[in-house]
PDB file of N, CA and C in Angstrom:
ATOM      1  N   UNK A   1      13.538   6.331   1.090  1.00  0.00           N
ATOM      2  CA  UNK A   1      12.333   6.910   1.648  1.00  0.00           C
ATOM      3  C   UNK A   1      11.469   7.429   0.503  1.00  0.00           C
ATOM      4  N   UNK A   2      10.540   7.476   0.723  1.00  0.00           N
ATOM      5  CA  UNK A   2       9.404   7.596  -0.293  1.00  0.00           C
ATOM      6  C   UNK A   2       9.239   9.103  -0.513  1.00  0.00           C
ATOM      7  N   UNK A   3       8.988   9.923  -1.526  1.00  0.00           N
ATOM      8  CA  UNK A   3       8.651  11.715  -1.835  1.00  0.00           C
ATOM      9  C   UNK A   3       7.516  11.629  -0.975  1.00  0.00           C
ATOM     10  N   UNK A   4       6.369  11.066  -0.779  1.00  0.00           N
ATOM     11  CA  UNK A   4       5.244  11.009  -0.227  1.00  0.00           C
ATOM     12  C   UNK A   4       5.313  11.455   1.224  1.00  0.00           C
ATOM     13  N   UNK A   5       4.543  12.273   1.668  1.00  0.00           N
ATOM     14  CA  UNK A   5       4.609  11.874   3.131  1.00  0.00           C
ATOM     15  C   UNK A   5       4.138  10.726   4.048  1.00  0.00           C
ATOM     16  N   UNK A   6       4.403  10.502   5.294  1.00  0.00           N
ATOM     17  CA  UNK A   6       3.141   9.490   5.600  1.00  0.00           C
ATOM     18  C   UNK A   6       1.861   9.978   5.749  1.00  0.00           C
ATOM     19  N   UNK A   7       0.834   8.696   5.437  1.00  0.00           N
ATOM     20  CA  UNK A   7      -0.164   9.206   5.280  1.00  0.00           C
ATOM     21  C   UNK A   7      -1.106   9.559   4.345  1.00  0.00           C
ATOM     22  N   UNK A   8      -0.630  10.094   3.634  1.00  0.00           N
ATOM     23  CA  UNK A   8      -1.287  11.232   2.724  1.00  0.00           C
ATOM     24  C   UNK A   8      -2.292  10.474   1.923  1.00  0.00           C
ATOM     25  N   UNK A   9      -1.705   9.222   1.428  1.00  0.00           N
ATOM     26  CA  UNK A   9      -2.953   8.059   0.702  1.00  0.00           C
ATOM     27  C   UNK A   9      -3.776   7.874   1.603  1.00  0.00           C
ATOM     28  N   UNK A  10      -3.464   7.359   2.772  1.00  0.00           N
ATOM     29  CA  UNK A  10      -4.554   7.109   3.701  1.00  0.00           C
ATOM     30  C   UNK A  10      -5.336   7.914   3.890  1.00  0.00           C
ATOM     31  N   UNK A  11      -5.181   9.500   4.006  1.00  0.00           N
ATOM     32  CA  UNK A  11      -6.154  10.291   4.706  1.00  0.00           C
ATOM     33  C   UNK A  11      -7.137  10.576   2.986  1.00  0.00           C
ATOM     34  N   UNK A  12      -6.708  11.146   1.870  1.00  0.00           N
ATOM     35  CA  UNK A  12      -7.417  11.579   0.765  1.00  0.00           C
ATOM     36  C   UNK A  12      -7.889   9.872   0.223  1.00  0.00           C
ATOM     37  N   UNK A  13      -7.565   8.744   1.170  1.00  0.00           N
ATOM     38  CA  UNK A  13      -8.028   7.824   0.120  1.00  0.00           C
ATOM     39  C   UNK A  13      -9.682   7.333   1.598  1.00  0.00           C
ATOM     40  N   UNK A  14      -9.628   7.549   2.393  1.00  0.00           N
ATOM     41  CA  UNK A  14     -10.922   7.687   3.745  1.00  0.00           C
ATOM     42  C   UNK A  14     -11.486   8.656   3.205  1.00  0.00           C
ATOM     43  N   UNK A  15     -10.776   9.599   2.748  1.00  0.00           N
ATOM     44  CA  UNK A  15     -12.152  10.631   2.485  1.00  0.00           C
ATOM     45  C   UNK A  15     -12.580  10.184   1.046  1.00  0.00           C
ATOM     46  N   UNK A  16     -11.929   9.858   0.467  1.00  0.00           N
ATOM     47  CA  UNK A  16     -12.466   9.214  -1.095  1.00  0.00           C
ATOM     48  C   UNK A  16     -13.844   8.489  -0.217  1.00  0.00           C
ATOM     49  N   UNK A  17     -13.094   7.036   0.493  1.00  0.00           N
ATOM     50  CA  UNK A  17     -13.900   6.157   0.828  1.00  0.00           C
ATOM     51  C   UNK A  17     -15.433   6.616   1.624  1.00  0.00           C
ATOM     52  N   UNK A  18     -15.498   7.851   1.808  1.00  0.00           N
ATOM     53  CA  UNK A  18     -16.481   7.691   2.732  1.00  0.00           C
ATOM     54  C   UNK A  18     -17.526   9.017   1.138  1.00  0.00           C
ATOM     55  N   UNK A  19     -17.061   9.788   0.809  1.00  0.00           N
ATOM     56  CA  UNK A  19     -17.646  10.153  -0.658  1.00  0.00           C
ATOM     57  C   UNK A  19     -18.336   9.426  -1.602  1.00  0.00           C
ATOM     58  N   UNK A  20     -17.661   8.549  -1.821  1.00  0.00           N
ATOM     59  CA  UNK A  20     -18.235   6.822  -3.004  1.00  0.00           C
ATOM     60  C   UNK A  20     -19.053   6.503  -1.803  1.00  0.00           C
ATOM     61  N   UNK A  21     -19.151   6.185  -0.232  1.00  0.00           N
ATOM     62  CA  UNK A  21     -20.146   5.439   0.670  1.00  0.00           C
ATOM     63  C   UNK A  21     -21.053   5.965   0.369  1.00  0.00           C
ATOM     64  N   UNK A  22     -21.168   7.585   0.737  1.00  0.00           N
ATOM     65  CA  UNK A  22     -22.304   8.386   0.631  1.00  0.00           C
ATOM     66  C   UNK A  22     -23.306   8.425  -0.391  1.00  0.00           C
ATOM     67  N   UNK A  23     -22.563   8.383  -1.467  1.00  0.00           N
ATOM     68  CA  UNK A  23     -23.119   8.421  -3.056  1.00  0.00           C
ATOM     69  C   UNK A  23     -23.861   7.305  -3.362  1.00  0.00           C
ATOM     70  N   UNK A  24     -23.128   6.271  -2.957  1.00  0.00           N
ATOM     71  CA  UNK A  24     -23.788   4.889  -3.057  1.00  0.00           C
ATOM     72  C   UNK A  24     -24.768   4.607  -2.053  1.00  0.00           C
ATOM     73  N   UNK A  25     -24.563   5.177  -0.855  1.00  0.00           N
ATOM     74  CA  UNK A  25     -26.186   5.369   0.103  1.00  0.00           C
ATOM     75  C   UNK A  25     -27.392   6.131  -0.546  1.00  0.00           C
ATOM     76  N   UNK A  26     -26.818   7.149  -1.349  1.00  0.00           N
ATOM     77  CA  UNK A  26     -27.829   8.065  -2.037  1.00  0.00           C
ATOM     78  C   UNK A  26     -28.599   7.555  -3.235  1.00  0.00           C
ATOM     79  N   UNK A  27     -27.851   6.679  -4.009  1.00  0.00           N
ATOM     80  CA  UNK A  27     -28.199   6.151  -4.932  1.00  0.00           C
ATOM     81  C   UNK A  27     -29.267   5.269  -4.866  1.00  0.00           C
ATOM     82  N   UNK A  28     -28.844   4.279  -3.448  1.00  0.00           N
ATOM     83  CA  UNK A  28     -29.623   3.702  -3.527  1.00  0.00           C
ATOM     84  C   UNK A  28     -30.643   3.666  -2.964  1.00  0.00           C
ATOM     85  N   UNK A  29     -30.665   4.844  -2.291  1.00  0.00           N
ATOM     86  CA  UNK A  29     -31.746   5.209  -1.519  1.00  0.00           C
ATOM     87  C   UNK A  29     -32.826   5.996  -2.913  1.00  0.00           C
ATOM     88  N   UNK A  30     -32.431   6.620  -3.716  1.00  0.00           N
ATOM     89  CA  UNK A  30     -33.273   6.844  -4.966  1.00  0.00           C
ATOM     90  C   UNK A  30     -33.429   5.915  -5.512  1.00  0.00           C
ATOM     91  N   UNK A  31     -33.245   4.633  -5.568  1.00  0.00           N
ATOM     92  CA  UNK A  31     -33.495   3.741  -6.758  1.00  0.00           C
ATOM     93  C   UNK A  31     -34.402   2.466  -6.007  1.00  0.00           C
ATOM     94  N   UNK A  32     -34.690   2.816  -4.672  1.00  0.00           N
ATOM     95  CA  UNK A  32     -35.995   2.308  -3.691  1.00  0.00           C
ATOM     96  C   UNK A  32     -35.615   1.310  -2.801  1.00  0.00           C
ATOM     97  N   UNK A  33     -34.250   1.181  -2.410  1.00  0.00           N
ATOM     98  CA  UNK A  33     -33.664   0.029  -1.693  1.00  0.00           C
ATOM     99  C   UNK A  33     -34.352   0.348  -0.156  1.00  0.00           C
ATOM    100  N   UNK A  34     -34.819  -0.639   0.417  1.00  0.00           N
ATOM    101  CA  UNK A  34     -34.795  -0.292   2.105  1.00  0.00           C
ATOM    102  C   UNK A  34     -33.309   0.486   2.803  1.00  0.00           C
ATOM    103  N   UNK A  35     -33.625   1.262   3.771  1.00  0.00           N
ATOM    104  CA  UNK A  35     -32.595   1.694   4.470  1.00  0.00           C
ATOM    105  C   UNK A  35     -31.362   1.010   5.037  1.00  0.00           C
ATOM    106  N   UNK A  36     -31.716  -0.280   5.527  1.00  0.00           N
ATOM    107  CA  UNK A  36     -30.827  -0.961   6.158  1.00  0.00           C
ATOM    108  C   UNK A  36     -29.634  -1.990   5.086  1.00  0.00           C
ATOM    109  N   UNK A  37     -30.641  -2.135   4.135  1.00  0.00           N
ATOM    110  CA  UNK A  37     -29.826  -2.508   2.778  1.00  0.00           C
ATOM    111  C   UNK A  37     -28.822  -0.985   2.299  1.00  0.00           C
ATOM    112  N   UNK A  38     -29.568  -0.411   1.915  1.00  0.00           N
ATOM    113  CA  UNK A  38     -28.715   0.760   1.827  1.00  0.00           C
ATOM    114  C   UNK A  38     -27.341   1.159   2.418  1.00  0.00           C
ATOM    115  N   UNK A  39     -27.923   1.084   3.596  1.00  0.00           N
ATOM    116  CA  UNK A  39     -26.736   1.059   4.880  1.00  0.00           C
ATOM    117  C   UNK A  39     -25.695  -0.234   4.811  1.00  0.00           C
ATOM    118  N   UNK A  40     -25.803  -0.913   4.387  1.00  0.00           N
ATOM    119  CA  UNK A  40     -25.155  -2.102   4.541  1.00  0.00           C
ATOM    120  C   UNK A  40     -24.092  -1.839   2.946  1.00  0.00           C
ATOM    121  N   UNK A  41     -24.804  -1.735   1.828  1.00  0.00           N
ATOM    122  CA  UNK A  41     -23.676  -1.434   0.977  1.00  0.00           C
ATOM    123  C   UNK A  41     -22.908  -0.328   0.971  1.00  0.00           C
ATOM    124  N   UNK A  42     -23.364   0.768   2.142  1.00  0.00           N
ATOM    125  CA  UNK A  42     -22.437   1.890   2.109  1.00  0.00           C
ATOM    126  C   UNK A  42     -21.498   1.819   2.812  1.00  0.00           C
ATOM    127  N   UNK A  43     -21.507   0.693   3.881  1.00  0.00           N
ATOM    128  CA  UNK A  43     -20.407   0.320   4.509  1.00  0.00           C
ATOM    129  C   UNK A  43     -19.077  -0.606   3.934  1.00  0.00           C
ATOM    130  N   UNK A  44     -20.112  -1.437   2.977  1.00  0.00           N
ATOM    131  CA  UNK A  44     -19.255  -2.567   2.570  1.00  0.00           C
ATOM    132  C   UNK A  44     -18.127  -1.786   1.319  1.00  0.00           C
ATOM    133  N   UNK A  45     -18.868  -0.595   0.543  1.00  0.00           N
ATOM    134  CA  UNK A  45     -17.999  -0.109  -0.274  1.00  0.00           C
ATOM    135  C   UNK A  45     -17.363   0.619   0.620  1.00  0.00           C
ATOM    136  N   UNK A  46     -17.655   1.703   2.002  1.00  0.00           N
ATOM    137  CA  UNK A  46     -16.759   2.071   2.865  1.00  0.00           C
ATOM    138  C   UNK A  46     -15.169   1.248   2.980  1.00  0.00           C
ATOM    139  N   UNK A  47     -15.277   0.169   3.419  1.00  0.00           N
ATOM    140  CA  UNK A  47     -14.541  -0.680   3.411  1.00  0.00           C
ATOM    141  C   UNK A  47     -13.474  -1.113   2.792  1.00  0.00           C
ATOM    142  N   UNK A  48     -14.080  -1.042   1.572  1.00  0.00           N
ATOM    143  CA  UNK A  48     -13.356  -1.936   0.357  1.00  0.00           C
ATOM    144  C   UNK A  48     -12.344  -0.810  -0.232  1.00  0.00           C
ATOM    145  N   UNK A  49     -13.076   0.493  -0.411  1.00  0.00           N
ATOM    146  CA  UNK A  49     -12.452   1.460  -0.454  1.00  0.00           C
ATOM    147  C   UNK A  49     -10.907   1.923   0.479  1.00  0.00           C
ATOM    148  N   UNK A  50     -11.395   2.163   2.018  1.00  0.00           N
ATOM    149  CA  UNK A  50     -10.710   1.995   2.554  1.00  0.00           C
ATOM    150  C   UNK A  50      -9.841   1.549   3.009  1.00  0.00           C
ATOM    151  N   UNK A  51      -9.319  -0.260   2.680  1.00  0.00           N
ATOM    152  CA  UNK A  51      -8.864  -1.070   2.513  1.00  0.00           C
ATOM    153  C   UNK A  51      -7.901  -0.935   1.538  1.00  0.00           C
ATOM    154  N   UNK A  52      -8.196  -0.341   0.326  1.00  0.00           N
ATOM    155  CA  UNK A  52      -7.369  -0.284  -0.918  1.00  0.00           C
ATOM    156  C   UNK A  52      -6.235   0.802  -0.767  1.00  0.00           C
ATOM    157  N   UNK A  53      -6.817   1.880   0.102  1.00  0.00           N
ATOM    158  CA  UNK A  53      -6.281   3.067   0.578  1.00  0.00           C
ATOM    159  C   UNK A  53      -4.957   2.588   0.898  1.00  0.00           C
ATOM    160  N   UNK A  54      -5.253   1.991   2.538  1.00  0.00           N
ATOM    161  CA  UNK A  54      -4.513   1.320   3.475  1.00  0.00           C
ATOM    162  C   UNK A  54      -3.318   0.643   2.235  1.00  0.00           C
ATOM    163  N   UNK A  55      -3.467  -0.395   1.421  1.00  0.00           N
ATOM    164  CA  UNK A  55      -2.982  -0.814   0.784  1.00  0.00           C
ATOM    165  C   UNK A  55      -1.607  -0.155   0.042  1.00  0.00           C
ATOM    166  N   UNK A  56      -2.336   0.985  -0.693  1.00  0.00           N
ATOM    167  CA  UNK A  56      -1.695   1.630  -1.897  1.00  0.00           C
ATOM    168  C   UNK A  56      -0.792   2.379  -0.581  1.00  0.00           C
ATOM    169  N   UNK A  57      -0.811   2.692   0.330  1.00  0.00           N
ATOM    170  CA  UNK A  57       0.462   3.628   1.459  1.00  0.00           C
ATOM    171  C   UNK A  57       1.239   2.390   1.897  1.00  0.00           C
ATOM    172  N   UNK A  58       0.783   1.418   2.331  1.00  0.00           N
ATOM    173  CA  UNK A  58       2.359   0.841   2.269  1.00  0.00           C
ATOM    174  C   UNK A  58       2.646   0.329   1.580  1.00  0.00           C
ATOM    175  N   UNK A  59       2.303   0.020  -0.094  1.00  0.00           N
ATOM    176  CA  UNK A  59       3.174  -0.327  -1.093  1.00  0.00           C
ATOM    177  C   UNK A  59       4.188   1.151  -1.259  1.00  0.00           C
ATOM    178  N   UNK A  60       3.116   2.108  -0.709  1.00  0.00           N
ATOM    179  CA  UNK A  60       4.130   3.340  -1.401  1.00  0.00           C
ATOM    180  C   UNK A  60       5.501   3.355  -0.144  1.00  0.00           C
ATOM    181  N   UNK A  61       5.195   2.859   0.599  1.00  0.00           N
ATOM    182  CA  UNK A  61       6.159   3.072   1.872  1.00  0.00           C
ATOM    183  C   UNK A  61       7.145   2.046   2.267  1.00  0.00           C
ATOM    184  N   UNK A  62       6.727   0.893   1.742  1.00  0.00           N
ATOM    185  CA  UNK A  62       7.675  -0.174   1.538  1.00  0.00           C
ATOM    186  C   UNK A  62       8.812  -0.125   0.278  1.00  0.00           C
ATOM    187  N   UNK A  63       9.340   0.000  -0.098  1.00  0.00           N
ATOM    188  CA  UNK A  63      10.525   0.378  -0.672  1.00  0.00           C
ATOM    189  C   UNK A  63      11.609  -0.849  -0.702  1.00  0.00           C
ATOM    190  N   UNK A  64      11.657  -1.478  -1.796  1.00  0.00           N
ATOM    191  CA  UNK A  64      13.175  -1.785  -2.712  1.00  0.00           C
ATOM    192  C   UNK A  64      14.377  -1.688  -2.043  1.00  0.00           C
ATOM    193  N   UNK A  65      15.110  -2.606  -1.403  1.00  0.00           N
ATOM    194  CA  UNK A  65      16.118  -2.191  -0.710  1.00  0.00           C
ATOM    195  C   UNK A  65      16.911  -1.829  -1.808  1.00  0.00           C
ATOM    196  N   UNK A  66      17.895  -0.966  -1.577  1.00  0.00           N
ATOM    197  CA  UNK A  66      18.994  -0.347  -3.093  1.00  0.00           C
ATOM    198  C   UNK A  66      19.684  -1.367  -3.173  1.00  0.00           C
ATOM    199  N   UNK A  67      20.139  -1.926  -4.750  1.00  0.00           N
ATOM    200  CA  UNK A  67      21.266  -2.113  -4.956  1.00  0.00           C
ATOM    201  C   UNK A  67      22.072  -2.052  -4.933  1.00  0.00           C
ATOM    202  N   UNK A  68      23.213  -3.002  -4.547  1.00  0.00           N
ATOM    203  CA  UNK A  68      24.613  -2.872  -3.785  1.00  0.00           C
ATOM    204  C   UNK A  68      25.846  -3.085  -4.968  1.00  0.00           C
ATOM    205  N   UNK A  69      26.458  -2.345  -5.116  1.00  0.00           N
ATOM    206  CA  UNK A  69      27.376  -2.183  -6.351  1.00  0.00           C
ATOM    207  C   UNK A  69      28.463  -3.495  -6.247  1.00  0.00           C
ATOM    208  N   UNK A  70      28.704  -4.434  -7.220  1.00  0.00           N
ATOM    209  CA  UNK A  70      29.385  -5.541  -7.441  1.00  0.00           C
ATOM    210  C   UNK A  70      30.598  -5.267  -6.629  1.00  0.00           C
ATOM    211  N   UNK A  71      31.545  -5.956  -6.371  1.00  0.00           N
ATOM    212  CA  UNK A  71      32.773  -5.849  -5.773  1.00  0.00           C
ATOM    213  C   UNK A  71      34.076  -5.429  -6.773  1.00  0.00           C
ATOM    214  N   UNK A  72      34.622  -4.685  -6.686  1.00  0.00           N
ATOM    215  CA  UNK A  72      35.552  -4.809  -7.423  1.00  0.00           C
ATOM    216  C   UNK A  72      36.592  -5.432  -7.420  1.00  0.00           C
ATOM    217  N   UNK A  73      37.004  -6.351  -8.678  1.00  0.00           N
ATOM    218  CA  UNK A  73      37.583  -7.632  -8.742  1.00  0.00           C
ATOM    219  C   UNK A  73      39.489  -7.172  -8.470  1.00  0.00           C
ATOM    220  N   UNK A  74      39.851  -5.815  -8.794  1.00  0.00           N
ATOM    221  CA  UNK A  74      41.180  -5.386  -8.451  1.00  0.00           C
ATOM    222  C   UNK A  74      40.891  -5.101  -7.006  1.00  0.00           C
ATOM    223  N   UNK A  75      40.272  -4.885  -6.319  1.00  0.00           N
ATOM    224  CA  UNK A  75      40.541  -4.782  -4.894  1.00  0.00           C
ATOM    225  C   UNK A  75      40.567  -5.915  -3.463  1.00  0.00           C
ATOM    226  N   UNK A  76      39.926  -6.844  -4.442  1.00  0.00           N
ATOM    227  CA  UNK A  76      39.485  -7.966  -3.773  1.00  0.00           C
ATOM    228  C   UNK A  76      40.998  -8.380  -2.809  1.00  0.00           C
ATOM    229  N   UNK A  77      40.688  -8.795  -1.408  1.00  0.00           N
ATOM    230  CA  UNK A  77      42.439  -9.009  -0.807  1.00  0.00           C
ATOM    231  C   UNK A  77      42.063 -10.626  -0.777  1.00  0.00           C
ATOM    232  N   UNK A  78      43.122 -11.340  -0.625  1.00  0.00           N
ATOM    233  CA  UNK A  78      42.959 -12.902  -0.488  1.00  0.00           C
ATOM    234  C   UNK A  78      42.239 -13.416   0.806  1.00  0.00           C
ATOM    235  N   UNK A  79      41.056 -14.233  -0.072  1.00  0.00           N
ATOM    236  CA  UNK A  79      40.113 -15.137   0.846  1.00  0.00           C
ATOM    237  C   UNK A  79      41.129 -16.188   1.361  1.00  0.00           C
ATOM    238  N   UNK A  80      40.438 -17.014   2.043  1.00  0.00           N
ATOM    239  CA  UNK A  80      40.792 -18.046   2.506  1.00  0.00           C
ATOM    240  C   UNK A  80      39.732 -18.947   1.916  1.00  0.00           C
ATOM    241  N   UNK A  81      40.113 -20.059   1.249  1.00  0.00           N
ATOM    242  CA  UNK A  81      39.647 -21.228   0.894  1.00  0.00           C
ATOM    243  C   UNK A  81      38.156 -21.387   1.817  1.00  0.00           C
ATOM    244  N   UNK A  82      37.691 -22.537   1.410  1.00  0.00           N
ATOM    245  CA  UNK A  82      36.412 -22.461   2.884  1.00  0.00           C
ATOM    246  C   UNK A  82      36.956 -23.825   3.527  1.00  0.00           C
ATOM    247  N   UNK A  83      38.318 -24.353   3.134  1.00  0.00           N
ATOM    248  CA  UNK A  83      39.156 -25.760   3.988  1.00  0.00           C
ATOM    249  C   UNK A  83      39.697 -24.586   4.762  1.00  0.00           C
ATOM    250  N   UNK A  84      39.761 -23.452   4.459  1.00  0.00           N
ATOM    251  CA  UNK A  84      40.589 -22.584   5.468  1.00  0.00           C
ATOM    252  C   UNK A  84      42.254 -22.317   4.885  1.00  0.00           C
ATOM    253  N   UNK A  85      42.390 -23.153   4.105  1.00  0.00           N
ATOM    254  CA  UNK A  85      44.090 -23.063   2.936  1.00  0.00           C
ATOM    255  C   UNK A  85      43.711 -21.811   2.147  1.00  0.00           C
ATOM    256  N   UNK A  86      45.316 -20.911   2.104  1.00  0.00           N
ATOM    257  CA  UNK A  86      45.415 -19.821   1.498  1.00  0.00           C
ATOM    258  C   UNK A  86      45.833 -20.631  -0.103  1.00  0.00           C
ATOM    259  N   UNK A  87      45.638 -20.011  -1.109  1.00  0.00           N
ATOM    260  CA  UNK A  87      46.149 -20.606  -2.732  1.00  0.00           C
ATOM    261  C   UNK A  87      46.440 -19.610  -3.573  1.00  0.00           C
TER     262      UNK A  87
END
């Protein structure tokens, strides 16, 4: 299980995403873009942002199954052949 809780990327990485939207609505609303353009890249970085979020929590939440310790070769009891003959 992961130290992380669930979540926690997702929620501080939406609010990231919607901070960078805003900024980038603002920006480009100072630098003379029409509104609807404006609007349109604040969504698309909304998005992309958000997306990455989503991403980075279940890499963090997907997890490595553990390694399983070799067998030990003195304990091993007798197989059976795969003809099914003991040797």
């Amino acid at each position: 299980m992961s130290p992380v809780p669930p979540f926690v990327v997702v929620r501080y990485g939406i609010y990231f995403a919607v901070a960078v939207a805003v900024v980038s609505a603002w920006l480009g609303q100072r630098a003379g873009f029409s509104f609807d353009l404006v609007m349109l890249r604040a969504v698309f970085v909304f998005v992309l942002f958000a997306v990455l979020a989503i991403g980075a929590e279940a890499v963090l939440n997907v997890g490595l199954p553990e390694p399983q310790s070799p067998p030990d070769p003195d304990s091993e009891d007798e197989q059976p052949d795969e003809d099914g003959n003991d040797e």
